[in-house]
Protein backbone atom coordinates (compact mmCIF):
# COMPACT_ATOMS: atom_id res chain seq x y z
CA UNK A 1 -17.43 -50.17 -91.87
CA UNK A 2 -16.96 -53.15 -89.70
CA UNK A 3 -19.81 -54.85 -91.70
CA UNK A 4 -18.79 -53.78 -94.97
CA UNK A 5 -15.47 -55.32 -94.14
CA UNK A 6 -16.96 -58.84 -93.08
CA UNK A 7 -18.80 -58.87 -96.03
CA UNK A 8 -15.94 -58.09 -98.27
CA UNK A 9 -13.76 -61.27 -96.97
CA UNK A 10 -16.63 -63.24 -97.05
CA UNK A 11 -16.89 -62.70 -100.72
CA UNK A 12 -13.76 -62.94 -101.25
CA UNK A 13 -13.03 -65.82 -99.27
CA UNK A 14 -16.33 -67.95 -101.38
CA UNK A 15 -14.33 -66.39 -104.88
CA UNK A 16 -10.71 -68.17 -103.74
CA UNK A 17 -12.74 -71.40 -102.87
CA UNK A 18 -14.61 -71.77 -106.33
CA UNK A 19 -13.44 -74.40 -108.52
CA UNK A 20 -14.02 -74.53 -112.67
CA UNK A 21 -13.67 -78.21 -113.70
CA UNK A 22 -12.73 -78.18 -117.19
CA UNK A 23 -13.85 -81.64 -118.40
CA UNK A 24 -12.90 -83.48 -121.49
CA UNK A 25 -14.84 -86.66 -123.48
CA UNK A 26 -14.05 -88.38 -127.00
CA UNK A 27 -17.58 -89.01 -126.79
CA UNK A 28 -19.97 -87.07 -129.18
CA UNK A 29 -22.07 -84.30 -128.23
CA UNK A 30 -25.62 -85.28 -128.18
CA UNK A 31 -25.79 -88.00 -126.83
CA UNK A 32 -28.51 -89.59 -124.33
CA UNK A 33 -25.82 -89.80 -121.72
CA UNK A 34 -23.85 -86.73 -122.04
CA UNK A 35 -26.93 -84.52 -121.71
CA UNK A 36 -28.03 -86.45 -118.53
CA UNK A 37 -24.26 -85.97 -117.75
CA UNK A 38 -24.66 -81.72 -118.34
CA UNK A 39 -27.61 -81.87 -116.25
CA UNK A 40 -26.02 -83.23 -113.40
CA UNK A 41 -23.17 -80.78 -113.57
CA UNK A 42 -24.90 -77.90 -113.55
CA UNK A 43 -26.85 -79.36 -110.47
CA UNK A 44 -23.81 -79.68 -108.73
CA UNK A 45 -23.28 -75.82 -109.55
CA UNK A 46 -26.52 -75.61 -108.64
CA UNK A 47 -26.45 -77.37 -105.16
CA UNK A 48 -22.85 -76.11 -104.21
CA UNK A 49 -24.04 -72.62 -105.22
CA UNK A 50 -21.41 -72.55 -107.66
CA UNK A 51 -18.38 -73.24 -105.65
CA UNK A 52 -17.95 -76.35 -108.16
CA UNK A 53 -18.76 -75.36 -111.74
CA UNK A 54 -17.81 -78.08 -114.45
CA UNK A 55 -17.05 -76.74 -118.30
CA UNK A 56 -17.30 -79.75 -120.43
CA UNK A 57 -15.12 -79.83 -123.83
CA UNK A 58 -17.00 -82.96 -125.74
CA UNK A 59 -16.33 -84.73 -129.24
CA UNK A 60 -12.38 -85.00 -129.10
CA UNK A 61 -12.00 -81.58 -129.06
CA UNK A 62 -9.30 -81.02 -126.44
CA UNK A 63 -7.91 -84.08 -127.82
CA UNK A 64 -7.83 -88.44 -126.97
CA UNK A 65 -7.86 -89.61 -123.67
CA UNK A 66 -3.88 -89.69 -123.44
CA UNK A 67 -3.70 -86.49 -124.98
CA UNK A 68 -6.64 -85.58 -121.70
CA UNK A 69 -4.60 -86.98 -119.47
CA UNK A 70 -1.15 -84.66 -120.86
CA UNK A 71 -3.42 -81.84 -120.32
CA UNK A 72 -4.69 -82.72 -116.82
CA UNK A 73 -1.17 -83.09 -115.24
CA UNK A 74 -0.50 -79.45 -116.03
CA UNK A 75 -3.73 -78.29 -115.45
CA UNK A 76 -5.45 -77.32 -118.53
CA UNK A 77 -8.02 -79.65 -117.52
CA UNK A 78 -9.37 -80.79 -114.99
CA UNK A 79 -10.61 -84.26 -115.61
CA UNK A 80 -12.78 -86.44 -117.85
CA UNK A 81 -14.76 -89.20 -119.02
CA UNK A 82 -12.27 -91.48 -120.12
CA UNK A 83 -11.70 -95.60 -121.22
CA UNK A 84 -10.23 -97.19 -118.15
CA UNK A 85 -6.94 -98.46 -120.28
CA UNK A 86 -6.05 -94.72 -120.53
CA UNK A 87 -5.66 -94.55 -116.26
CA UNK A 88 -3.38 -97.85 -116.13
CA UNK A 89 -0.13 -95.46 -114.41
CA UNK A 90 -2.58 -94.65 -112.08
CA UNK A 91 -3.17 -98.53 -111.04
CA UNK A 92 -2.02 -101.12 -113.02
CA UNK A 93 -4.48 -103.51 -112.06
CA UNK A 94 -7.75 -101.96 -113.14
CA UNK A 95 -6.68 -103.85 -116.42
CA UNK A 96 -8.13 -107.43 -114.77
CA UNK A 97 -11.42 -106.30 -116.71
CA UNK A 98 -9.76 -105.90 -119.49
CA UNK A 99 -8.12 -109.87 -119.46
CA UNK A 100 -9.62 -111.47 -122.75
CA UNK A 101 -11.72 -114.15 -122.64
CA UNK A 102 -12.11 -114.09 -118.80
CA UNK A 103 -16.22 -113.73 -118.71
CA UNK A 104 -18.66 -115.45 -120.48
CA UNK A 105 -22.24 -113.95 -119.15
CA UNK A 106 -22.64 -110.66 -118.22
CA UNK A 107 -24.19 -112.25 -114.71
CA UNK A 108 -19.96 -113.15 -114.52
CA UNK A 109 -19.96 -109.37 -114.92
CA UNK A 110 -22.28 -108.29 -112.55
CA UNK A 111 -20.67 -110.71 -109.70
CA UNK A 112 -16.98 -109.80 -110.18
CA UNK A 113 -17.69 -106.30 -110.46
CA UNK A 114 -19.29 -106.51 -107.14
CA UNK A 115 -17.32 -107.31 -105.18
CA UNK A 116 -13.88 -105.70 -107.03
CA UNK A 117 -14.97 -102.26 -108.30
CA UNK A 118 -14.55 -100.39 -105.17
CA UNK A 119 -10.63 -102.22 -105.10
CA UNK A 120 -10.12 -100.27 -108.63
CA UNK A 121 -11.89 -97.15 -107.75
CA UNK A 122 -9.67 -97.11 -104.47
CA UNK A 123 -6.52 -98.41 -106.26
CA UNK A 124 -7.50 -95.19 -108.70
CA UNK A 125 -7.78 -93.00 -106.10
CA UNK A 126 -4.70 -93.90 -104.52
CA UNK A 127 -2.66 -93.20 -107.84
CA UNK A 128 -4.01 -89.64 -107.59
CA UNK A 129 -6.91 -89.74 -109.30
CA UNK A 130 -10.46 -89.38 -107.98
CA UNK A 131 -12.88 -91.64 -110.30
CA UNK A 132 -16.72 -92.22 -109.59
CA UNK A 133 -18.79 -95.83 -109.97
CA UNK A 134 -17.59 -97.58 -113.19
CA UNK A 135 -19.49 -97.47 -116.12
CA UNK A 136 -19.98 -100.02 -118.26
CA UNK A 137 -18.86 -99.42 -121.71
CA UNK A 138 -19.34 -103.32 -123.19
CA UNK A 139 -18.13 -106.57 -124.91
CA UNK A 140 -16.01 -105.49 -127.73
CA UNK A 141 -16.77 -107.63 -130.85
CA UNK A 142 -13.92 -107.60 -133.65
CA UNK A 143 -15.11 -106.10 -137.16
CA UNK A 144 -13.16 -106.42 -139.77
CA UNK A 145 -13.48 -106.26 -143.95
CA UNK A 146 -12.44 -109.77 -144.38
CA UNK A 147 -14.00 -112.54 -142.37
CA UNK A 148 -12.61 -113.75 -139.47
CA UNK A 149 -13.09 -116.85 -136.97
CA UNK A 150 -10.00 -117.54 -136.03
CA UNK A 151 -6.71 -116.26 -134.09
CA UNK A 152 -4.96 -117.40 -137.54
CA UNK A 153 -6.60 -115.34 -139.78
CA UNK A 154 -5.80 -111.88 -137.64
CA UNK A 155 -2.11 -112.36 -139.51
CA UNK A 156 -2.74 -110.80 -142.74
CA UNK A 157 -5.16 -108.14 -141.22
CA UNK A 158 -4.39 -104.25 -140.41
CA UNK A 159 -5.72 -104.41 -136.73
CA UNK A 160 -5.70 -100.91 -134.90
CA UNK A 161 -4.40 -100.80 -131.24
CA UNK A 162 -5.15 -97.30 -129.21
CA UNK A 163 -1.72 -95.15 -129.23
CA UNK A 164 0.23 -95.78 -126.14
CA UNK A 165 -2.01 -98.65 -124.64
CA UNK A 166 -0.26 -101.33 -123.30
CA UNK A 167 -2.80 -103.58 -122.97
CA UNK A 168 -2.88 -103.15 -127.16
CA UNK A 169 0.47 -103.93 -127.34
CA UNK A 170 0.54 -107.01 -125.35
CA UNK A 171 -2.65 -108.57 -127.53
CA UNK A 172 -0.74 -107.00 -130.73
CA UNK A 173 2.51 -109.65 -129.67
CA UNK A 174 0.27 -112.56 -128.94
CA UNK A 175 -2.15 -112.92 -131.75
CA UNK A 176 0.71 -112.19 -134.21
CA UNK A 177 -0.97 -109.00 -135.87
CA UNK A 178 0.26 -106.25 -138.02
CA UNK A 179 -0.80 -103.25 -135.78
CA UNK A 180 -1.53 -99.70 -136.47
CA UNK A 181 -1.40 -97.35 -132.82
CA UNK A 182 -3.44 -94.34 -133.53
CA UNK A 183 -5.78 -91.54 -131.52
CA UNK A 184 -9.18 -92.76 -131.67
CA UNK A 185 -10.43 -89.63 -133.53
CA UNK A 186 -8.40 -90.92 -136.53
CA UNK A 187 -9.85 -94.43 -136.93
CA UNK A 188 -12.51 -93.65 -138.93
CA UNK A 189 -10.33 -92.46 -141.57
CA UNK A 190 -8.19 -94.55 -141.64
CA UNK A 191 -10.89 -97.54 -141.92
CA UNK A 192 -12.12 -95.56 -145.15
CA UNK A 193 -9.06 -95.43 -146.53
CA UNK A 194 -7.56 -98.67 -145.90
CA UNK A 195 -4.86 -97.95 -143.46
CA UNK A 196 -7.04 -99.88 -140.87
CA UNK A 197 -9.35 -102.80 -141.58
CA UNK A 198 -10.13 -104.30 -138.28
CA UNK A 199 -11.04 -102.35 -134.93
CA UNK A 200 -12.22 -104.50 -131.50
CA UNK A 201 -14.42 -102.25 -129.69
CA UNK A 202 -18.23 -102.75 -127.98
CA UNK A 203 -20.81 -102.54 -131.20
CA UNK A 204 -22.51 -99.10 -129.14
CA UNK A 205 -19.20 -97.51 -129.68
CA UNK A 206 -18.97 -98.93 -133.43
CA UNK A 207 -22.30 -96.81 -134.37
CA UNK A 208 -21.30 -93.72 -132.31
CA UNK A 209 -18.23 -93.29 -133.98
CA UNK A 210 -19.17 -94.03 -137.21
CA UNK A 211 -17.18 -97.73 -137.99
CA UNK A 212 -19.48 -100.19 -138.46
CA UNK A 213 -20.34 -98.05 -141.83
CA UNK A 214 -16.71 -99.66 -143.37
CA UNK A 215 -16.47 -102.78 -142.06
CA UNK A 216 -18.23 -106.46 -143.69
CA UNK A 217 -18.19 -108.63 -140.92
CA UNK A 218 -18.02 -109.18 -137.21
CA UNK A 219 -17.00 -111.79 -135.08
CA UNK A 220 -19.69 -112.86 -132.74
CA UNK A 221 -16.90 -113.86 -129.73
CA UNK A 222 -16.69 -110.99 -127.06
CA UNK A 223 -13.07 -110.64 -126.55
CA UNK A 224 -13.03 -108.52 -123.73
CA UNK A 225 -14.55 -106.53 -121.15
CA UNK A 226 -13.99 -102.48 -121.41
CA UNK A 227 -15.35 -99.98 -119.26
CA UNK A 228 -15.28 -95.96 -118.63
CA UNK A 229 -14.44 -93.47 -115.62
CA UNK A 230 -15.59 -89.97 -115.05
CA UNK A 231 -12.22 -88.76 -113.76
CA UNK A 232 -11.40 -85.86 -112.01
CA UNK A 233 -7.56 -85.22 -110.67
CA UNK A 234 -6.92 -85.90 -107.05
CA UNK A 235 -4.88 -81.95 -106.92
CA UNK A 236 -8.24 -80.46 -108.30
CA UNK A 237 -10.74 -82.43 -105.46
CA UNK A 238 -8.73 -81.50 -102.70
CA UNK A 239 -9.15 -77.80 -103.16
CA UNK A 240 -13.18 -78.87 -102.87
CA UNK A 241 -14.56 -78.99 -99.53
CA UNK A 242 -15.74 -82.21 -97.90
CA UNK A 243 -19.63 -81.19 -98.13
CA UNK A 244 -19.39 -80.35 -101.99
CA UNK A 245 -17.51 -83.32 -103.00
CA UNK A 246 -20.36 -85.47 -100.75
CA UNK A 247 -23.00 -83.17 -102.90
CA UNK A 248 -20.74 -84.16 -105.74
CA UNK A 249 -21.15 -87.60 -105.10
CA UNK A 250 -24.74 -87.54 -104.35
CA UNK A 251 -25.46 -86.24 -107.57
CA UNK A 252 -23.08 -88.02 -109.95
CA UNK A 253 -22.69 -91.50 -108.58
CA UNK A 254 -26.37 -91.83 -109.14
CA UNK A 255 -25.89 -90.86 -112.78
CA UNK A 256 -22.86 -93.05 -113.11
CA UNK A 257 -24.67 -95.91 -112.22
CA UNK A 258 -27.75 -95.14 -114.41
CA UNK A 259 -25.49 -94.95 -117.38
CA UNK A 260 -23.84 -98.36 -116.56
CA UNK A 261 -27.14 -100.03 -116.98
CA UNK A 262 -28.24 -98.12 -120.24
CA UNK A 263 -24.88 -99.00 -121.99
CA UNK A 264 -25.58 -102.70 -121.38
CA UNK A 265 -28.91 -102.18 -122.90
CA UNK A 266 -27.67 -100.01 -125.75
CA UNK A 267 -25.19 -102.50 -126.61
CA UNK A 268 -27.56 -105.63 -127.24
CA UNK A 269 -29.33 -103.41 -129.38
CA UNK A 270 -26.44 -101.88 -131.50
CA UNK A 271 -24.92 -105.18 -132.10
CA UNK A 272 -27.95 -106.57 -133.94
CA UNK A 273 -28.54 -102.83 -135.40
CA UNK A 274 -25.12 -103.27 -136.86
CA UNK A 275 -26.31 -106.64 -138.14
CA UNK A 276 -29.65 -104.96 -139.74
CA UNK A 277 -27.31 -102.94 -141.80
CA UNK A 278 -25.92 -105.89 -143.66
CA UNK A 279 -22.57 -106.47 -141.42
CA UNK A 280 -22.30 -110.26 -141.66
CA UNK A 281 -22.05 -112.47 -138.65
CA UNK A 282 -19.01 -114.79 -137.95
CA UNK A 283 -19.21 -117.24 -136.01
CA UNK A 284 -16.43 -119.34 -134.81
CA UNK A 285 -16.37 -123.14 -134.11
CA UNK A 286 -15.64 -125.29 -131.77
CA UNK A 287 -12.03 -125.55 -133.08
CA UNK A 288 -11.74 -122.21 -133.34
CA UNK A 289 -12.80 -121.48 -129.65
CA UNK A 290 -9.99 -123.57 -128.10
CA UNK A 291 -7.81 -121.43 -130.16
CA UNK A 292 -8.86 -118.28 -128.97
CA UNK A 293 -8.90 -119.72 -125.49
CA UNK A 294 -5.32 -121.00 -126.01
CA UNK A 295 -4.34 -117.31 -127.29
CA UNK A 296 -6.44 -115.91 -124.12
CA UNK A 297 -4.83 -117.65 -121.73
CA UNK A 298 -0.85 -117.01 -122.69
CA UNK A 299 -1.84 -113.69 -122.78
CA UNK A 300 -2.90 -113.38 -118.93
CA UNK A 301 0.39 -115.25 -118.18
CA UNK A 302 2.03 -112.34 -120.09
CA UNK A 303 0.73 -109.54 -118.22
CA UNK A 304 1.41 -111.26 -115.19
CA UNK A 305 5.09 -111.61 -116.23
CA UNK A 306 5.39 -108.25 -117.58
CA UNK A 307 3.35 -106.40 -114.04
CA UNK A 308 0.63 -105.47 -116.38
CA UNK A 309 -1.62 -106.80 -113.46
CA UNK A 310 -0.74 -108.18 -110.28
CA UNK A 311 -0.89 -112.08 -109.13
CA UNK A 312 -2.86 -111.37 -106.00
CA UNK A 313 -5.75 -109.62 -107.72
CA UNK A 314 -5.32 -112.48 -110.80
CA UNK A 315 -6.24 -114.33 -108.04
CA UNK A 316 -8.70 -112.09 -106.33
CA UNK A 317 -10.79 -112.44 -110.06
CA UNK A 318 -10.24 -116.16 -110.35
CA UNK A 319 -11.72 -116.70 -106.91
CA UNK A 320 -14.51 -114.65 -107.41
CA UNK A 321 -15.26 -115.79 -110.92
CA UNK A 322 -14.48 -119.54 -109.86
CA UNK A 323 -16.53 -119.54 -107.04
CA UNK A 324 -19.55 -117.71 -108.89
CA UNK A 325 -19.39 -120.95 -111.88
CA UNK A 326 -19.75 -123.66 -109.15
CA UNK A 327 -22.25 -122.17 -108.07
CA UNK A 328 -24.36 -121.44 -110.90
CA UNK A 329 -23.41 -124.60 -112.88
């Protein structure tokens, strides 16, 4: 009876300690990365012997990455794989990627990012929110059905800003633009109809959505940097014990990092794939640059002003990225 008993709590006990992380992505089903990204949770159910289980909602389904986010904080989810600009309340500075104009290689990339990811992943983590390694999701390129090279000729375009990004907003004031904040999932209509007809995203996001199909041209300036985070909310990793979050970890960072490298890859070959289908390249000249660069650089000194990001990490990302261009003349 005794036995019976013990065996009883013990069940019962491993039941009250299992946790179902309901994920959510904008990001199509079918992907390369999202079924290396199934794979990996069901090791983790696998590994933890499903004390961690993850239930993964794909395609926009449970709605954008705000809309996620709404959902997470009363617990209808769980967490997701998200564009960084959607976690700025969480830390305002993981934005510094976002600066425009601020790298010129990806080798600037690679250097800042190492040695100021783990800062935002802490800063993250500190704001509630447990993210893994950053991935990578590109350069975005502007694309647009008139031609455009440069800040100037934004004025008579319909440019679309994400809904409730303040990054978006702060570009939107500088370069003068007539914006038009929607959810992600209805760009692509509104590109066919007219509502929108220019979009700045990384060319690998372009195809997988579906928008380089009704645009004519694009820019060849990247205007900023934009990465991802697998998120999961703080509330919903504290109820996992230390050993499954470190089995957590030792599966998914991993993966993370894997996918950061592929994106790269996959967006040098979707911007010349959008190219191949006729898109025609604009490029800017030199006159044009230092406007862009002029626009660039009062729009840093407006985020500063407004707290978008902070002066000591502006200054954090200058040193790094200073230091890095002396030395690599």
């Amino acid at each position: 009876m005794l036995a019976t008993s013990l065996l009883m709590w013990v069940g019962l006990s491993t039941g009250a300690s299992a946790q179902t992380l309901k994920m959510a992505t904008i990001s199509p089903d079918g992907l390369a990365w999202m079924k290396e990204l199934r794979a990996a949770m069901k090791t983790v159910g696998q590994e933890t012997e499903g004390r961690v289980k993850f239930k993964l909602y794909p395609g926009g389904v449970q709605g954008d990455d705000f809309t996620v986010l709404r959902k997470m904080r009363i617990g209808q989810l769980q967490g997701g794989a998200l564009a960084a600009g959607a976690m700025i309340r969480f830390y305002t500075d993981l934005q510094i990627y976002n600066l425009p104009l601020q790298f010129q290689t990806f080798e600037e990339v690679d250097v800042v990012r190492s040695q100021m990811d783990q800062g935002i992943i802490d800063g993250i983590g500190q704001g509630g929110m447990h993210v893994f390694p950053l991935v990578e999701t590109g350069f975005a390129y502007l694309l647009t059905k008139q031609p455009v090279s440069n800040p100037a000729d934004l004025a008579s375009l319909k440019v679309w800003v994400p809904e409730g990004d303040p990054l978006g907003e702060q570009l939107v004031k500088l370069f003068k633009v007539s914006p038009v904040p929607l959810n992600i999932t209805d760009v692509l209509a509104a590109l066919q109809t007219g509502l929108v007809d220019a979009v700045a995203v990384p060319p690998l996001v372009a195809i997988a959505l579906q928008w380089h199909n009704h645009v004519d041209y694009m820019m060849d300036l990247p205007l900023m940097y934009i990465y991802s985070v697998l998120a999961i909310d703080g509330r919903a990793m504290k109820k996992i014990s230390a050993a499954d979050r470190a089995t957590m970890a030792g599966i998914i960072d991993p993966l993370m990092i894997k996918i950061d490298a592929l994106n790269r890859a996959d967006n040098l070959r979707a911007f010349e794939a959008i190219l191949d289908t006729g898109v025609e390249r604009v490029s800017p000249s030199s006159e044009d640059l230092i406007a862009w660069e002029q626009v660039a650089e009062e729009a840093v000194g407006a985020m500063v002003n407004a707290g978008e990001v902070t002066q000591p990490v502006l200054d954090e990302f200058t040193r790094v990225l200073s230091t890095h261009r002396v030395a690599s003349p």
